[in-house]
N, C-alpha and C. Protein backbone atom coordinates (compact mmCIF):
# COMPACT_ATOMS: atom_id res chain seq x y z
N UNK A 1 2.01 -3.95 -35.86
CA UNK A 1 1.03 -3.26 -36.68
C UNK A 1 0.89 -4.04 -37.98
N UNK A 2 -0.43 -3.98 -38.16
CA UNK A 2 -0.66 -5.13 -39.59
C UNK A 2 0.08 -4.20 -40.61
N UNK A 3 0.53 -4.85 -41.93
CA UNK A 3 1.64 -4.33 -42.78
C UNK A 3 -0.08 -3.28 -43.81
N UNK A 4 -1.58 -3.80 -43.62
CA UNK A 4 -2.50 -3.02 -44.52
C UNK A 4 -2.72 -2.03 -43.66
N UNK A 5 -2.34 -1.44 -42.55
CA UNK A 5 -2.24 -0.24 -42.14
C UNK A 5 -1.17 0.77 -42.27
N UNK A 6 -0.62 0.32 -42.91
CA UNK A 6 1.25 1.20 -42.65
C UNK A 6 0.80 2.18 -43.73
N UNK A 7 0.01 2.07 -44.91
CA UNK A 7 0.03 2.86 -46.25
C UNK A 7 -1.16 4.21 -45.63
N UNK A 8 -1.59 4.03 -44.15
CA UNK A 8 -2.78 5.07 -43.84
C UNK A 8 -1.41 6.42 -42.97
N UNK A 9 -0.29 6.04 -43.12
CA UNK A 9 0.66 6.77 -42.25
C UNK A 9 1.16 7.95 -43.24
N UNK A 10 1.03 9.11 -42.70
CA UNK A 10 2.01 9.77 -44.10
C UNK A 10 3.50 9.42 -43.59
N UNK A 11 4.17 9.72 -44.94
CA UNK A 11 5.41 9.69 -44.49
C UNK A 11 6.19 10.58 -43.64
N UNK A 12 7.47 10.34 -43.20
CA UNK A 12 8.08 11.27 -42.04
C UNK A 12 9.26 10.77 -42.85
N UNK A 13 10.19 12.35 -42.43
CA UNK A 13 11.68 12.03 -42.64
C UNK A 13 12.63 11.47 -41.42
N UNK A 14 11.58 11.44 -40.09
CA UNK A 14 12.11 11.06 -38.80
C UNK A 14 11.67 9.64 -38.49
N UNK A 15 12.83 8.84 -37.82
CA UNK A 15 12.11 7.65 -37.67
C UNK A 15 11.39 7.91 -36.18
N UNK A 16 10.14 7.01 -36.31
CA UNK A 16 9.24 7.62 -35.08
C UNK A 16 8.56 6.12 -34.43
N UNK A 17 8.52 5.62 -33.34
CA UNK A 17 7.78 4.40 -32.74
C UNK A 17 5.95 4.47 -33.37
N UNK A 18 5.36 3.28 -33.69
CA UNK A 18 3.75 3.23 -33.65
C UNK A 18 3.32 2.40 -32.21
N UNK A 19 3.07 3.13 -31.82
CA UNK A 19 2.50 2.69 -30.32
C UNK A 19 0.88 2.30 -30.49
N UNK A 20 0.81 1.11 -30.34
CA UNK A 20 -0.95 0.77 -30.22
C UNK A 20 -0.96 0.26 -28.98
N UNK A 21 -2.48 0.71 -28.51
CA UNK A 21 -2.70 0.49 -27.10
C UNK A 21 -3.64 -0.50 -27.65
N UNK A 22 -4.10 -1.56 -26.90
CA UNK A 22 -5.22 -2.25 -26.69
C UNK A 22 -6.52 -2.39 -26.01
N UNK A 23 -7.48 -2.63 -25.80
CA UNK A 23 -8.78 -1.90 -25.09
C UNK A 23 -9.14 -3.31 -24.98
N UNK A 24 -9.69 -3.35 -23.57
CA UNK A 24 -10.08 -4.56 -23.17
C UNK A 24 -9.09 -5.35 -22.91
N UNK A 25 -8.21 -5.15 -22.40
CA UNK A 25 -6.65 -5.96 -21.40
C UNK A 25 -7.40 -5.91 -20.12
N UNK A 26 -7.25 -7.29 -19.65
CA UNK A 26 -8.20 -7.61 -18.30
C UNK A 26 -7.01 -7.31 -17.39
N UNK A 27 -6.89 -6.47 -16.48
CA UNK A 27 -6.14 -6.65 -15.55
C UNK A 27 -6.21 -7.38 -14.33
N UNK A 28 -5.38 -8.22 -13.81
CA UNK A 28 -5.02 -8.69 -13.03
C UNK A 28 -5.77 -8.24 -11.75
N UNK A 29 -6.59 -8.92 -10.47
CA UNK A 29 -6.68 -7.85 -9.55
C UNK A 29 -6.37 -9.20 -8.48
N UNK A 30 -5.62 -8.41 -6.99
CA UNK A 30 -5.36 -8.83 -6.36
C UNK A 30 -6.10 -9.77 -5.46
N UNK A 31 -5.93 -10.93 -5.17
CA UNK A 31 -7.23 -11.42 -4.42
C UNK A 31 -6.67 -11.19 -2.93
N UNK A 32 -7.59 -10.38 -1.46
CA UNK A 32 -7.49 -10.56 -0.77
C UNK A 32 -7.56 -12.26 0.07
N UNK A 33 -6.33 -12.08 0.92
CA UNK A 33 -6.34 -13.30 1.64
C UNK A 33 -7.31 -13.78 2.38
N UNK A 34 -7.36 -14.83 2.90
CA UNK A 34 -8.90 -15.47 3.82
C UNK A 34 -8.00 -16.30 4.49
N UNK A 35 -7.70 -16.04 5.93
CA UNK A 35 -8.41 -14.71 6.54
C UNK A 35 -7.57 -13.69 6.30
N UNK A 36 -8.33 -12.74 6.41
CA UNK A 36 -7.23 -11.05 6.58
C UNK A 36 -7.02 -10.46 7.35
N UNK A 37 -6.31 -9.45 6.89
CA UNK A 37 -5.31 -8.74 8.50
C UNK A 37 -6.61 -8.37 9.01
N UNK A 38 -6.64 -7.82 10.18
CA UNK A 38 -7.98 -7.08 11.03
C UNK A 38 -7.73 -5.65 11.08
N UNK A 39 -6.31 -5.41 10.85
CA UNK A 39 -5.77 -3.86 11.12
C UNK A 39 -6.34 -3.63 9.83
N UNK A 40 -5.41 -3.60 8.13
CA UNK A 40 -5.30 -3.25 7.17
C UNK A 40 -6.70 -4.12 6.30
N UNK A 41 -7.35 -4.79 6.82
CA UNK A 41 -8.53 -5.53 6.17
C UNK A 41 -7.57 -6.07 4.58
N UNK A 42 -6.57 -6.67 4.77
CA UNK A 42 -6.47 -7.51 3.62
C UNK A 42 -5.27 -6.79 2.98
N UNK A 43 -5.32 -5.46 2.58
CA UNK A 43 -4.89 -4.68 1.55
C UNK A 43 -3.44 -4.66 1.67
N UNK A 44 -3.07 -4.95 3.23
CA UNK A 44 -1.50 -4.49 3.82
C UNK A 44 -0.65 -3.06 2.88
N UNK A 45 -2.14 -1.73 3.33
CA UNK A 45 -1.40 -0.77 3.67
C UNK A 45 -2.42 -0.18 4.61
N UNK A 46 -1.73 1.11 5.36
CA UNK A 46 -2.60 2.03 6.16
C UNK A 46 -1.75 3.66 5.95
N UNK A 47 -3.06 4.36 6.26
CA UNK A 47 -2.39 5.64 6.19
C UNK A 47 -0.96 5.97 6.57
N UNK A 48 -0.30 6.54 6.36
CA UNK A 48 0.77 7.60 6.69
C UNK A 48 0.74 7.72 8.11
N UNK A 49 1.89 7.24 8.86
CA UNK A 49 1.32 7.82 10.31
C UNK A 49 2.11 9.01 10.82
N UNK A 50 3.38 9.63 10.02
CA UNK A 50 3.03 10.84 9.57
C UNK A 50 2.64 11.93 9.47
N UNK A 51 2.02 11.98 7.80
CA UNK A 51 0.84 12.48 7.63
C UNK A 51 -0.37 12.55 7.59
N UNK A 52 -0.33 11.28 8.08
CA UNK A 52 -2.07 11.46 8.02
C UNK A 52 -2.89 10.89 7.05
N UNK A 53 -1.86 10.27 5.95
CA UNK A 53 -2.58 9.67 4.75
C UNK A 53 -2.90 11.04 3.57
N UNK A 54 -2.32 12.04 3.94
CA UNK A 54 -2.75 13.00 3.35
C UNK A 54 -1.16 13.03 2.04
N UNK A 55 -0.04 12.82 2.30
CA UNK A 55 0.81 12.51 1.60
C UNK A 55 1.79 13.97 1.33
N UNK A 56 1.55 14.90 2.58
CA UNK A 56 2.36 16.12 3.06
C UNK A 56 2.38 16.24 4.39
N UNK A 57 3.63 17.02 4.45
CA UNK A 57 3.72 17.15 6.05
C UNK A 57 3.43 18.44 6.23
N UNK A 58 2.99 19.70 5.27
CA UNK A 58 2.72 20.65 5.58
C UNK A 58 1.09 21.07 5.91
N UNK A 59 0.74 21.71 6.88
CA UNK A 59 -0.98 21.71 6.59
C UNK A 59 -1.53 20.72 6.33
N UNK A 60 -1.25 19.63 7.21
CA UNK A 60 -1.98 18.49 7.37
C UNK A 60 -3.55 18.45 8.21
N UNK A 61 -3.93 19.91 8.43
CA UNK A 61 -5.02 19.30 9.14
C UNK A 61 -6.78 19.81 8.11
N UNK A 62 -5.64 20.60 6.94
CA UNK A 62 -6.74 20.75 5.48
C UNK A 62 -6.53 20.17 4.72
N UNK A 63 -8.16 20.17 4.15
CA UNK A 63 -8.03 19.58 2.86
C UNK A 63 -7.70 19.56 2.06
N UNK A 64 -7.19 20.84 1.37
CA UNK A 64 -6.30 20.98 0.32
C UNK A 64 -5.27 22.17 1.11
N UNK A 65 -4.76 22.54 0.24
CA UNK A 65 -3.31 23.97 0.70
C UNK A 65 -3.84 25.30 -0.02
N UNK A 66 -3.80 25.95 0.94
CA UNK A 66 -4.16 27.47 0.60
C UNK A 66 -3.54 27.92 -0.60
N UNK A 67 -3.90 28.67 -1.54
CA UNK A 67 -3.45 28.84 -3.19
C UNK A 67 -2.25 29.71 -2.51
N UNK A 68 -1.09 29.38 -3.26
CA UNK A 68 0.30 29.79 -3.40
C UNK A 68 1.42 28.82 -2.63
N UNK A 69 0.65 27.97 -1.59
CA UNK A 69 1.20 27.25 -1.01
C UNK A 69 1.49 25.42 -2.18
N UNK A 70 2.72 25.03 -1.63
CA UNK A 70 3.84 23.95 -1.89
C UNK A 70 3.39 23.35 -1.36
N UNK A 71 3.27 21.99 -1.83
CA UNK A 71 3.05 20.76 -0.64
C UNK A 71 4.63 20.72 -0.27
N UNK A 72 4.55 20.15 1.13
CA UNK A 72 6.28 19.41 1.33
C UNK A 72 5.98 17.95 1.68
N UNK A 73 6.40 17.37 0.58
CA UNK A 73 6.05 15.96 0.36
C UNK A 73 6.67 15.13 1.67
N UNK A 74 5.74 14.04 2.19
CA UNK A 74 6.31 13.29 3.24
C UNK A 74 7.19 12.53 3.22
N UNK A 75 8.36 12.35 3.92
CA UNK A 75 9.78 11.39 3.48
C UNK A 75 9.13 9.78 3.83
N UNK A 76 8.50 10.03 4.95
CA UNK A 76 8.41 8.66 5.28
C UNK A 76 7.51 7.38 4.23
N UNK A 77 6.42 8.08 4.03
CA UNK A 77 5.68 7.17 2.78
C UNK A 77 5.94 7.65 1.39
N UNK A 78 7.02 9.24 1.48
CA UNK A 78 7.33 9.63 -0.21
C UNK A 78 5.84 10.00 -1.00
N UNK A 79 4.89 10.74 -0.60
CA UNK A 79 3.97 11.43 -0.58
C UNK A 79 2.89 10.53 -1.46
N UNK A 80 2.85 9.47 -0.68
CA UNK A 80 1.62 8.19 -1.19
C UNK A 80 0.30 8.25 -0.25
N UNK A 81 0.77 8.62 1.16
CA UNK A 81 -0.20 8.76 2.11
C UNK A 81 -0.02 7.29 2.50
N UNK A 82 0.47 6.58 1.94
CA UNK A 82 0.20 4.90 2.72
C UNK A 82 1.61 4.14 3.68
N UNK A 83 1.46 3.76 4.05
CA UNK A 83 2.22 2.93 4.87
C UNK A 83 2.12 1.53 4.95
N UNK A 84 3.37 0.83 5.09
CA UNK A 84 2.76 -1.00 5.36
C UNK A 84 2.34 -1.08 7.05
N UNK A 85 1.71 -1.98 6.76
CA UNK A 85 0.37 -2.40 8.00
C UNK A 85 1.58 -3.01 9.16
N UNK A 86 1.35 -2.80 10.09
CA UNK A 86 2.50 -2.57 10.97
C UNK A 86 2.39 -4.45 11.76
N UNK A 87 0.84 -4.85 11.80
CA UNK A 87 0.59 -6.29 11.96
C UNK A 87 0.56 -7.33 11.30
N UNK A 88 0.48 -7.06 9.77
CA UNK A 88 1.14 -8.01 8.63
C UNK A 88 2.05 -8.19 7.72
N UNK A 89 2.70 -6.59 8.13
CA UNK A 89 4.01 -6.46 7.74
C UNK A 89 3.62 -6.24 6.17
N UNK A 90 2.50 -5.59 5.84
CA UNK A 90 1.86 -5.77 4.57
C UNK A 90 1.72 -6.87 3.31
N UNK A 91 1.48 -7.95 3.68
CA UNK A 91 0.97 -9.05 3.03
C UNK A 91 -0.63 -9.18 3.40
N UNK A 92 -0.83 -8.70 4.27
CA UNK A 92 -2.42 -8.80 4.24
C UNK A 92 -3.20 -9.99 4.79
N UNK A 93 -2.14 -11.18 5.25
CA UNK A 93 -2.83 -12.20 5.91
C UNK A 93 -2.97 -12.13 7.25
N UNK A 94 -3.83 -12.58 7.94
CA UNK A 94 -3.98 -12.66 9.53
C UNK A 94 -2.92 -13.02 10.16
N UNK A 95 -2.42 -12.52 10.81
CA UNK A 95 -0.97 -13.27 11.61
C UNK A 95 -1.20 -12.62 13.33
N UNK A 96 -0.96 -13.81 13.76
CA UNK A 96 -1.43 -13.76 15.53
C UNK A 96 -0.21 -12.41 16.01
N UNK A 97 -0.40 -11.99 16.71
CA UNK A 97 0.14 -10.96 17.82
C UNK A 97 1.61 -11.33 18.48
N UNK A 98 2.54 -11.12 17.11
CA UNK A 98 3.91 -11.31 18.05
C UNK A 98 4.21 -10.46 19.48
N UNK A 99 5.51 -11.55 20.17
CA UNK A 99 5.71 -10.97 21.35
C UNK A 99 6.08 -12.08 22.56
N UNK A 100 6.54 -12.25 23.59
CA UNK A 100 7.05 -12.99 24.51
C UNK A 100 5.87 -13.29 25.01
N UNK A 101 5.62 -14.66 25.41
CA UNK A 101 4.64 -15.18 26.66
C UNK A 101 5.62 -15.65 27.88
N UNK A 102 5.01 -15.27 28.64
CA UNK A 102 6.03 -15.30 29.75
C UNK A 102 5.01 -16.63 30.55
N UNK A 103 5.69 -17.62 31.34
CA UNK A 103 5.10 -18.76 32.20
C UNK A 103 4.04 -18.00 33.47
N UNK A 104 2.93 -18.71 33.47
CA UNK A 104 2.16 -17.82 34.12
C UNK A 104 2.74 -18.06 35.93
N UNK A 105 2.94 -17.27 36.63
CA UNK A 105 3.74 -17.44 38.03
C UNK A 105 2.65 -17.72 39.07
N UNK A 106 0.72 -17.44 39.09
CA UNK A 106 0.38 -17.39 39.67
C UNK A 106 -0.03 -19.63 39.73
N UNK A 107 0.39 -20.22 38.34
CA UNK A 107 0.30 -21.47 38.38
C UNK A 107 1.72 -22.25 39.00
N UNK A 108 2.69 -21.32 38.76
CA UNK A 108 3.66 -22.50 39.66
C UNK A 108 3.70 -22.25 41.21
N UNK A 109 3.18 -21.39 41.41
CA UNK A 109 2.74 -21.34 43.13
C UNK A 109 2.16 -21.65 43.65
N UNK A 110 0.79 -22.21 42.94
CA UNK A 110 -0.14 -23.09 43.45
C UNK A 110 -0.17 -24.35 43.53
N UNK A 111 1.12 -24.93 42.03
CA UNK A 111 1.53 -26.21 42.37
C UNK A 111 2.59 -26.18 43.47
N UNK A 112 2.93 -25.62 43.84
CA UNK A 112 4.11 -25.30 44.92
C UNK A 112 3.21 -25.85 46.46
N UNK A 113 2.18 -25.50 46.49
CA UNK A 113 1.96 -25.42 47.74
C UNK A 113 0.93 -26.76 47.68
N UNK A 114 0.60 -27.63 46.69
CA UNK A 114 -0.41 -28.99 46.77
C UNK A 114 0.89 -29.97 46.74
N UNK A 115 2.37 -29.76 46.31
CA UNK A 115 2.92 -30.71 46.93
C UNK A 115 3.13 -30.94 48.06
C-alpha cells in the first residue's frame, strides 16, 4: 500500500491486514490440446458416473431437492459432479485405445496351407 494512502485509514487499537485486490489480473486459461480426447473433448473431465454430474447421491433424478431435504454429497467425485476422463486419464490429449492385440489366427492359417 502506497505510504499517501495510510493517513485515509482511521486508526485502530487492533493490528488488522490491508488487503488490496487488483482488477484486471489476466488469468491464465488453459489451452486445450490438438488433438483432443474424443470422450472429454480436451477438458479431461466428465460427469460423475455416480451421480450423474449432479454432485449428490440423493435424488439424483431432480433438479434440485425438495425444500427440507440435505444433499448427501457424492464420495466418489466429493460433490464436484466431475470425474477424470476414463480415456485420457484426464490430460485431455488424444491417446489411442489401450489393450492387447492379439496375432490375427485367420493369417497364420492361410500361410500354413500355401506352404
Amino acid at each position: 500500500m502506497s505510504p499517501n494512502l495510510l493517513h485515509l485509514l482511521p486508526p485502530s487499537p487492533f493490528p488488522s491486514w490491508v488487503v488490496i485486490t487488483e482488477s484486471n489480473v489476466k488469468k491464465k486459461r488453459r489451452k486445450k490440446p490438438d488433438p483432443h480426447c474424443v470422450v472429454c473433448e480436451g477438458s479431461g473431465r466428465v460427469d460423475c458416473h455416480q451421480c450423474c454430474g449432479k454432485g449428490r447421491t440423493n435424488k439424483v433424478h431432480l433438479e434440485m431437492l425438495p425444500k427440507g431435504e440435505w444433499p448427501k454429497w457424492c464420495r466418489t467425485c466429493g460433490g464436484s459432479g466431475l470425474g477424470y476422463c476414463s480415456r485420457c486419464l484426464g490430460i485431455g490429449e488424444y491417446r489411442y485405445i489401450m489393450g492387447f492385440h492379439f496375432m490375427n489366427r485367420d493369417n497364420d492359417k492361410s500361410q500354413e496351407n500355401k506352404s
